[in-house]
Protein backbone atom coordinates (compact mmCIF):
# COMPACT_ATOMS: atom_id res chain seq x y z
CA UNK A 1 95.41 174.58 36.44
CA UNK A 2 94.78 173.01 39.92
CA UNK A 3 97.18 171.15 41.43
CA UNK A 4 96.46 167.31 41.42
CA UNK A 5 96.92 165.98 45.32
CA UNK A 6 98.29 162.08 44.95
CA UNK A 7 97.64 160.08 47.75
CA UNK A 8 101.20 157.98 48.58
CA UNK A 9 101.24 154.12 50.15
CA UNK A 10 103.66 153.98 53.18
CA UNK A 11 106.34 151.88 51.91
CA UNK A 12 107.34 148.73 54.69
CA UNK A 13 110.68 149.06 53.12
CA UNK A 14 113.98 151.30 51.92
CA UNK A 15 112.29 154.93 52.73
CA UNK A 16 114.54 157.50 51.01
CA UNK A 17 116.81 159.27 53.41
CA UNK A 18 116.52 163.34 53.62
CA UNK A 19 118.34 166.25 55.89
CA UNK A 20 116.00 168.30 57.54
CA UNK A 21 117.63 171.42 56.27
CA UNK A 22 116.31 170.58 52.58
CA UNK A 23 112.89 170.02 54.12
CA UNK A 24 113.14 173.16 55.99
CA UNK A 25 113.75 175.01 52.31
CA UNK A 26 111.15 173.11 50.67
CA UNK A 27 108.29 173.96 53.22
CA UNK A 28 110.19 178.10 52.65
CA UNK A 29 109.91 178.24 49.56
CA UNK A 30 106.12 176.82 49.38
CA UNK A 31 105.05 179.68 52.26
CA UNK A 32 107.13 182.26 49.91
CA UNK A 33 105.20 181.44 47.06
CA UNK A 34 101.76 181.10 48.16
CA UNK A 35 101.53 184.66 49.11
CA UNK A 36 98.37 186.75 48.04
CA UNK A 37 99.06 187.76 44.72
CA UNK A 38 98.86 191.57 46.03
CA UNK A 39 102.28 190.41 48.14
CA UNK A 40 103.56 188.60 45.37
CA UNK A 41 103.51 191.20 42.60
CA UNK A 42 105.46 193.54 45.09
CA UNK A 43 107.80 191.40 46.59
CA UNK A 44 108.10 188.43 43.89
CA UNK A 45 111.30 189.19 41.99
CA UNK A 46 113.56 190.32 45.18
CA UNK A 47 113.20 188.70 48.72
CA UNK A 48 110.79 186.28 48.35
CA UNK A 49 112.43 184.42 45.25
CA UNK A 50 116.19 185.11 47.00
CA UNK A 51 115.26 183.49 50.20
CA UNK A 52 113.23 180.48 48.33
CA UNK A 53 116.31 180.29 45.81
CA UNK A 54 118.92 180.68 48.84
CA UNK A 55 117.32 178.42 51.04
CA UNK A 56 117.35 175.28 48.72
CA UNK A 57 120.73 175.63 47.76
CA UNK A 58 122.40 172.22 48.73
CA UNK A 59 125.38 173.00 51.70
CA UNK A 60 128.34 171.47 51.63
CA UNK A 61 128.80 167.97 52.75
CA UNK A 62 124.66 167.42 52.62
CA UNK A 63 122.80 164.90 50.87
CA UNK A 64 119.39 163.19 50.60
CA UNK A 65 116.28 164.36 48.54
CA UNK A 66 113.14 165.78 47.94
CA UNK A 67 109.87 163.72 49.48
CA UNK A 68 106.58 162.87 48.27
CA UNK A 69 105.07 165.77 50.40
CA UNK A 70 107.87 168.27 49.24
CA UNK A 71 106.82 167.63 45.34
CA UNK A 72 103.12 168.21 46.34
CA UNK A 73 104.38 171.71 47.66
CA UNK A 74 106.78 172.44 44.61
CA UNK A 75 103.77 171.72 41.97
CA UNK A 76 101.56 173.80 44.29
CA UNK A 77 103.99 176.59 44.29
CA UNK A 78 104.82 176.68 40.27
CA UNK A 79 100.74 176.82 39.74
CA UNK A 80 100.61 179.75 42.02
CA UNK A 81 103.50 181.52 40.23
CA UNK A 82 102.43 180.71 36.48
CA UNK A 83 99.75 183.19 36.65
CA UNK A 84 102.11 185.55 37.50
CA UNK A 85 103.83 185.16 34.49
CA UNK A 86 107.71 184.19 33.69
CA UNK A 87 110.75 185.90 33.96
CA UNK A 88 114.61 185.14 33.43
CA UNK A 89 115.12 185.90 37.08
CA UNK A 90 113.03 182.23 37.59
CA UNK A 91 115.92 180.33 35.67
CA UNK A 92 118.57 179.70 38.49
CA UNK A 93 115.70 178.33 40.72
CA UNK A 94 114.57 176.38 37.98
CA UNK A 95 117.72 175.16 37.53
CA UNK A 96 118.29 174.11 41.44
CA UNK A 97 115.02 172.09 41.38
CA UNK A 98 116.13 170.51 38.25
CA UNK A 99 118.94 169.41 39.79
CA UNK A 100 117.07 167.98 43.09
CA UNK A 101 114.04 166.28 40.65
CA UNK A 102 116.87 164.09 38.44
CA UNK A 103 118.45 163.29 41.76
CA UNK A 104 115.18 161.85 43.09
CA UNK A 105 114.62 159.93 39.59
CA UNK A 106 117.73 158.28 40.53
CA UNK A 107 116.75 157.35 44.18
CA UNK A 108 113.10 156.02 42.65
CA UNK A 109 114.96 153.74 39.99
CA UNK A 110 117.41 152.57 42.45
CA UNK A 111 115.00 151.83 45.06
CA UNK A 112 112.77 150.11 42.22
CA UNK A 113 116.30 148.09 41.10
CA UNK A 114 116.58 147.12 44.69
CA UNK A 115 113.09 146.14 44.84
CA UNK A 116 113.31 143.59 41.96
CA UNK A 117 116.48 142.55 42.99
CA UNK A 118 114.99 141.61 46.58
CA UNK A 119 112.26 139.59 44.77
CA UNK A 120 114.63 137.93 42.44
CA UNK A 121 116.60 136.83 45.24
CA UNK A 122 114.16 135.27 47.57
CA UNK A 123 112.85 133.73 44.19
CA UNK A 124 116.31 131.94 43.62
CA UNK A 125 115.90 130.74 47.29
CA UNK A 126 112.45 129.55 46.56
CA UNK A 127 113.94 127.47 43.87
CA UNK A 128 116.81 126.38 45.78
CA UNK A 129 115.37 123.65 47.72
CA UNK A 130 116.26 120.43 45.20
CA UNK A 131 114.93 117.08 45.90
CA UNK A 132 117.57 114.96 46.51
CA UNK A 133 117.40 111.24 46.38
CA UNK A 134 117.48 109.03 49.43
CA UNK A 135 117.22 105.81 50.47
CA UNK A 136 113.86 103.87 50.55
CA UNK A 137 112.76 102.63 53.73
CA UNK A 138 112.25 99.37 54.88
CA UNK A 139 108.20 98.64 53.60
CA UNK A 140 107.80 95.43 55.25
CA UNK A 141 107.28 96.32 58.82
CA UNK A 142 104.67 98.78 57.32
CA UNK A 143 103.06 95.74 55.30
CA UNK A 144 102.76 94.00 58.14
CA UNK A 145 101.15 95.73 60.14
CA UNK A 146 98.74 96.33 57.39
CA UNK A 147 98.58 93.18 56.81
CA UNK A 148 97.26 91.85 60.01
CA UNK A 149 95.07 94.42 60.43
CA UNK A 150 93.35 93.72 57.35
CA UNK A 151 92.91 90.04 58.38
CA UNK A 152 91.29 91.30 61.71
CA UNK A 153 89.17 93.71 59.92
CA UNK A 154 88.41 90.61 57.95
CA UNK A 155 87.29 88.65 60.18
CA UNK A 156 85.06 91.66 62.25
CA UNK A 157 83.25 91.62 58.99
CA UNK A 158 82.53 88.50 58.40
CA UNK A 159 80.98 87.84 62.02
CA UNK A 160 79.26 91.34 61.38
CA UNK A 161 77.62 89.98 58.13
CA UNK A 162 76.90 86.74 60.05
CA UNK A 163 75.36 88.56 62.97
CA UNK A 164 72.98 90.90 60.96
CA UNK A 165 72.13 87.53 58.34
CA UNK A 166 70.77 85.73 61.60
CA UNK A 167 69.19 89.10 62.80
CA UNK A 168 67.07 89.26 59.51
CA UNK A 169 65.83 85.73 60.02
CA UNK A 170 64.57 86.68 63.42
CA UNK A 171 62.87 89.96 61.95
CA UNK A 172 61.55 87.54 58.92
CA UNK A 173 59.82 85.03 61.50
CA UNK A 174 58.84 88.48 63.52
CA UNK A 175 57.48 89.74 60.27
CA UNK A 176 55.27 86.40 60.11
CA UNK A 177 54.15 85.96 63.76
CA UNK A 178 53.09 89.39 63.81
CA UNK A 179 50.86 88.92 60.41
CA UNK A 180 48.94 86.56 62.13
CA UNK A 181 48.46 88.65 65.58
CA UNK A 182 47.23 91.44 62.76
CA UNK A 183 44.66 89.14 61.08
CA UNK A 184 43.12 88.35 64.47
CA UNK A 185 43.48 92.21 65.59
CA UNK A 186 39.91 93.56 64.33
CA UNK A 187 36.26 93.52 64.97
CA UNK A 188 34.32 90.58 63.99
CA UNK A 189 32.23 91.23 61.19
CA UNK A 190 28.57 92.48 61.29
CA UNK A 191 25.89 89.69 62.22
CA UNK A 192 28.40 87.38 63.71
CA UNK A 193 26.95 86.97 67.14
CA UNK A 194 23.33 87.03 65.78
CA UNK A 195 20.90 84.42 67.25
CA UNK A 196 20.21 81.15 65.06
CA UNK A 197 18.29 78.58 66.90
CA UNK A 198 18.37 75.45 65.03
CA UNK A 199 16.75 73.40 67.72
CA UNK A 200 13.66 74.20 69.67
CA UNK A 201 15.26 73.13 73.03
CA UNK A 202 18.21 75.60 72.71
CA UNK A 203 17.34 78.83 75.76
CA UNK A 204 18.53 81.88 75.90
CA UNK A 205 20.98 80.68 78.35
CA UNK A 206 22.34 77.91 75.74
CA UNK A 207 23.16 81.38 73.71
CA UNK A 208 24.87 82.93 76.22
CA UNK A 209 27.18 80.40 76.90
CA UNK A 210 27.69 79.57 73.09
CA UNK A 211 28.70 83.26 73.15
CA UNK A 212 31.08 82.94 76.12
CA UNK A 213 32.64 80.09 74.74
CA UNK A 214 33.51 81.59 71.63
CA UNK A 215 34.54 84.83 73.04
CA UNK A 216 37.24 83.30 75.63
CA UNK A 217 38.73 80.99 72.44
CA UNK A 218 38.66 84.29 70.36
CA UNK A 219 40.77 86.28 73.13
CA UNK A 220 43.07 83.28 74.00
CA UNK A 221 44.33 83.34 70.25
CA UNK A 222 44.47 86.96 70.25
CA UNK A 223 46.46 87.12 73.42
CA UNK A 224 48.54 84.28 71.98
CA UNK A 225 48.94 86.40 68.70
CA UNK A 226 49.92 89.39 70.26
CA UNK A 227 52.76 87.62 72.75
CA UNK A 228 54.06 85.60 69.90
CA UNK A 229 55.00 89.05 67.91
CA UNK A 230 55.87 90.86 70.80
CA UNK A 231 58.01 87.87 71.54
CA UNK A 232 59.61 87.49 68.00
CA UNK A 233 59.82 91.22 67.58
CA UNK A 234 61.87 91.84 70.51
CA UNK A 235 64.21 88.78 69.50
CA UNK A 236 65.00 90.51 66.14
CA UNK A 237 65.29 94.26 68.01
CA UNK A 238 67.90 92.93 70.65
CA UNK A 239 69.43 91.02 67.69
CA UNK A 240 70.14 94.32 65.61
CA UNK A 241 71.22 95.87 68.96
CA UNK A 242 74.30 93.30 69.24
CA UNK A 243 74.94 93.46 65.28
CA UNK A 244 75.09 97.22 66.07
CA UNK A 245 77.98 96.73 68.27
CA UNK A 246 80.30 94.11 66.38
CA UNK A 247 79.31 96.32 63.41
CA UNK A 248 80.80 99.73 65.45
CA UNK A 249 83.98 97.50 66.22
CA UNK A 250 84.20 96.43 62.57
CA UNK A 251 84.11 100.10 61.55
CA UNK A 252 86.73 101.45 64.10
CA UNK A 253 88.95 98.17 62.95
CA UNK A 254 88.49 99.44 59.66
CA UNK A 255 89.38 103.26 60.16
CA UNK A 256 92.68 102.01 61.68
CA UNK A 257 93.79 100.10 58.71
CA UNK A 258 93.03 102.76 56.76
CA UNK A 259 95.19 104.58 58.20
CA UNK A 260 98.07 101.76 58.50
CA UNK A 261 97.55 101.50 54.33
CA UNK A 262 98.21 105.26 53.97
CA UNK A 263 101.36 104.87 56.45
CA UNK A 264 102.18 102.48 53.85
CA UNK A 265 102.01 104.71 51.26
CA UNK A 266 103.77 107.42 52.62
CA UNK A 267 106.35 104.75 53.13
CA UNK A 268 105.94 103.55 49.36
CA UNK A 269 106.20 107.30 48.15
CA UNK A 270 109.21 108.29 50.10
CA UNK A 271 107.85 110.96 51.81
CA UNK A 272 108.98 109.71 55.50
CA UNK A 273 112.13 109.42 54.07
CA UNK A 274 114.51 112.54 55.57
CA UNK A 275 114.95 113.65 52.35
CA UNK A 276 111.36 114.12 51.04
CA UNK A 277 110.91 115.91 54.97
CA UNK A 278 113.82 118.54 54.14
CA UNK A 279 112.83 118.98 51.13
CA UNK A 280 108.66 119.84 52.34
CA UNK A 281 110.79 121.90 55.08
CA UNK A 282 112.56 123.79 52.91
CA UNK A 283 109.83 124.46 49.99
CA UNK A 284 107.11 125.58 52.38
CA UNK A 285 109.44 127.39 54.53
CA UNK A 286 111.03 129.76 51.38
CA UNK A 287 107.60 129.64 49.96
CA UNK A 288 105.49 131.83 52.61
CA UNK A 289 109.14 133.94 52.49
CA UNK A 290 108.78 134.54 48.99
CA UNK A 291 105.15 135.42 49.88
CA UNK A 292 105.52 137.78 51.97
CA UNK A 293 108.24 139.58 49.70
CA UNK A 294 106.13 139.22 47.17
CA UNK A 295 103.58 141.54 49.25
CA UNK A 296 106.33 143.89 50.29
CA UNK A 297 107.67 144.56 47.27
CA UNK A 298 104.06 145.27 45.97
CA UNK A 299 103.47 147.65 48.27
CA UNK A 300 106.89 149.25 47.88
CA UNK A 301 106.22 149.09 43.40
CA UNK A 302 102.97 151.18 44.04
CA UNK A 303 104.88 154.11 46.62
CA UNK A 304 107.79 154.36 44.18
CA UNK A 305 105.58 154.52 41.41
CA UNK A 306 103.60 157.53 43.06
CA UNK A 307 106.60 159.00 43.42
CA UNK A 308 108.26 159.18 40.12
CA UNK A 309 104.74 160.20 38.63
CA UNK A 310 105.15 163.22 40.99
CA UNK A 311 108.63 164.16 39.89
CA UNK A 312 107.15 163.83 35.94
CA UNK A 313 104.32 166.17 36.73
CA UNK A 314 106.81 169.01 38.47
CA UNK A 315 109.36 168.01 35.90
CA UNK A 316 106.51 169.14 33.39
CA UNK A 317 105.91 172.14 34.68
CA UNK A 318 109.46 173.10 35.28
CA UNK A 319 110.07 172.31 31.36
CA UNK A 320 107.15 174.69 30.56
CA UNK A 321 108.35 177.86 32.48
CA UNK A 322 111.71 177.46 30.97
CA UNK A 323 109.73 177.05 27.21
CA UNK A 324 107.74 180.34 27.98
CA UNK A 325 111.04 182.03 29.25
CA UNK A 326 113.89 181.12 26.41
CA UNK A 327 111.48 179.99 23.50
CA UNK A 328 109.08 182.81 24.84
CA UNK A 329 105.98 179.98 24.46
CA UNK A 330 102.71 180.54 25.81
CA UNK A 331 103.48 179.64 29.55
CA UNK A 332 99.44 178.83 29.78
CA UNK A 333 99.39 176.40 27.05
CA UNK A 334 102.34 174.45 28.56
CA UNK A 335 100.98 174.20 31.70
CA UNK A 336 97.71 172.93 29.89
CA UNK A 337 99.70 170.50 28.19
CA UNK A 338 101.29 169.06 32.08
CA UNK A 339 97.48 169.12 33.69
CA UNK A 340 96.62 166.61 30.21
CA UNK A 341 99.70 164.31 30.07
CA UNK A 342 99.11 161.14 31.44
CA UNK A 343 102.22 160.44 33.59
CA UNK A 344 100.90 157.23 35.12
CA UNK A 345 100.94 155.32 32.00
CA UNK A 346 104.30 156.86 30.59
CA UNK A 347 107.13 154.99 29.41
CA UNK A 348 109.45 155.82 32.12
CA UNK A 349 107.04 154.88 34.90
CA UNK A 350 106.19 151.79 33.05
CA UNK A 351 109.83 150.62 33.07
CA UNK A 352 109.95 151.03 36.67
CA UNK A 353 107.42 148.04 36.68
CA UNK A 354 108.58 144.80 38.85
CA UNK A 355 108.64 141.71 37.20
CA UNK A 356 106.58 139.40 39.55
CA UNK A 357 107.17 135.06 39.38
CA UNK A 358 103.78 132.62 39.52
CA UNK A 359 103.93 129.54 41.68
CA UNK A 360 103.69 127.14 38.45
CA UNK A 361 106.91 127.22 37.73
CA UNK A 362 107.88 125.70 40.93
CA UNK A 363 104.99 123.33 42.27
CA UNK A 364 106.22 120.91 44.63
CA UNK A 365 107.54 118.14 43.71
CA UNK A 366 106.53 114.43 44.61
CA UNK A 367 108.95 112.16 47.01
CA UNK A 368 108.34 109.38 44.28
CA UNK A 369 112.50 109.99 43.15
CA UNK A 370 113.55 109.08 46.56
CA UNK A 371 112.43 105.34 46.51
CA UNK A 372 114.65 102.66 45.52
CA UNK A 373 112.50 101.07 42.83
CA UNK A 374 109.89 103.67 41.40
CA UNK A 375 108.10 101.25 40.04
CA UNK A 376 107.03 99.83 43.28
CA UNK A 377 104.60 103.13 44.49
CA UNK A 378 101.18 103.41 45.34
CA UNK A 379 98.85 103.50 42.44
CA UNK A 380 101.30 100.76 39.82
CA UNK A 381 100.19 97.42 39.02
CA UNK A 382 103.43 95.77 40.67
CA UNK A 383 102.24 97.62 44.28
CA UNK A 384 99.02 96.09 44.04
CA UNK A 385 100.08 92.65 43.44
CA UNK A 386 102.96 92.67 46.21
CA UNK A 387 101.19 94.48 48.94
CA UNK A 388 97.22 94.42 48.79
CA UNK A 389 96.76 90.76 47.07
């Protein structure tokens, strides 16, 4: 049987006190017993097991317990001395750490009372903060400001829709001028400037200025064309530029009645009433205090825990040498029997558990209870009528 090394959480909180004396005899009694077995055999039943036994006597006047790290070396020392067997001259020492392990069960289940007595409380102080009612505030200064806002924003809108209405007439007529600069903006077809006499007189030179004539009437229009849409097109452009503007002034007007309508409704709600602000004061505030107990006494469940599972397992093997010694039972087999039993999960180490509280059962509560007339809040058919009609 090997002894089982436990790693142990530090605790934040309520670290069990100890004299330096008893850790003194502990760390003895665990150099005493981990002698070669040559030195052992020779010296087991005489100095060695005096001194050890001698040593953790408690003096008068003392106090405080085993630690974590002491158990360790207890469990390691009874491993080392079961296969040397057991003998009646074990029994007082048995006895002493008896005592010391049932005085360190106490310390673990008040520490783990204390713990769930710590959560309890800053539970109760979680719950504590009430909503109490107050009086409703005056909503019509808030309405009116709202009010007038909305009539501005109102009106921005309207001279933005007016604004981007005559804008798309100007990009219609655009749309039309340049069709007809696009019609004109190609090559003429194939064969148009072919030669067709159709009277005998008509020269070369009658031809070339037929063609010249026709050319400088085919580029006016074209030039015409194109300065038309350029014209038109730049009307509409500089149009939507302006629209653009009064519609960026329409938008801010409209962000800051948003935000005059949810004033409102705060107002409407109650919650810039100085109750509903002591009241969000006093939840959140016990609420990240209750979380961070919450994490302490985690922390602290899982250390404790560690602990008493420790005691169990030396507690075992205390029980077992005693067995082989009175009962004269196989001291192997009982040791066997510690090494298999599954401490963690054991009764006693499952009543140390901490009883731990969820958040539903106390959400925060709305400021609705602190307005005069509840039926006049945000989101009811009689606060649409009075306030955004």
């Amino acid at each position: 049987f090997r002894s089982r090394a436990i790693s142990l959480p530090v605790s934040l909180a309520r670290r069990w006190s100890m004299k330096n004396y008893r850790m003194k005899a502990l760390a003895a009694f665990a150099a005493a017993q981990l002698l070669p077995a040559a030195a052992m055999k020779t010296a087991y039943k005489n100095a060695h097991l005096k001194a050890s036994t001698n040593a953790l006597k408690v003096q008068p006047g003392g106090g405080g317990s085993m630690d974590f790290a002491s158990l360790q070396g207890i469990e390691a020392s009874l491993v080392a001395m079961a296969s040397e067997g057991a003998s009646p001259d074990l029994l007082p020492f048995i006895e002493q750490i008896s005592l010391l392990t049932a005085q360190m069960k106490d310390e673990v289940e008040t520490t783990a009372r204390a713990s769930q007595a710590s959560l309890n409380a800053s539970w109760l102080d979680f719950k504590s903060c009430a909503l109490s009612a107050g009086i409703a505030e005056d909503l019509s200064g808030y309405n009116q400001t709202h009010w007038n806002c909305r009539t501005s924003e109102s009106m921005l809108a309207k001279q933005h829709e007016d604004c981007l209405n005559i804008c798309d007439a100007k990009n219609a007529s655009a749309d039309s001028t340049c069709q007809v600069f696009s019609n004109l903006d190609h090559y003429p077809p194939e064969g148009d400037c072919k030669w067709q006499s159709t009277h005998e007189s008509e020269t070369v030179l009658d031809y070339m200025e037929i063609l010249k004539e026709d050319f400088n009437m085919k580029l006016q229009h074209w030039n015409n064309a194109y300065s038309e849409c350029q014209r038109d097109r730049s009307l509409a452009d500089e149009c939507y530029a302006q629209c653009s503007d009064e519609g960026t002034a329409y938008k801010d007007r409209a962000a800051q009645c948003d935000q005059y309508q949810s004033n409102l409704e705060s107002a409407g709600c109650g919650e810039t009433t100085d109750a509903c602000k002591e009241y969000d004061s006093c939840y959140e505030t016990n609420k990240a205090s209750w979380n961070a107990t919450n994490h302490t006494t985690s922390e602290e469940e899982v250390s404790f825990k560690a602990e008493y599972v420790a005691i169990l397992r030396v507690e075992c093997l205390l029980t077992g040498f005693t067995k082989s010694i009175v009962n004269t039972s196989d001291l192997s087999t009982e040791i066997e029997t510690c090494r298999n039993t599954d401490f963690k999960n054991s009764a006693e180490v499952d009543a140390l558990s901490i009883h731990y509280y969820d958040l539903d059962e106390n959400p925060k509560q709305t400021c609705y209870d602190t307005t005069a007339n509840a039926s006049l809040v945000p989101g009811t058919d009689e606060w649409i009528s009075t306030f955004y009609q």
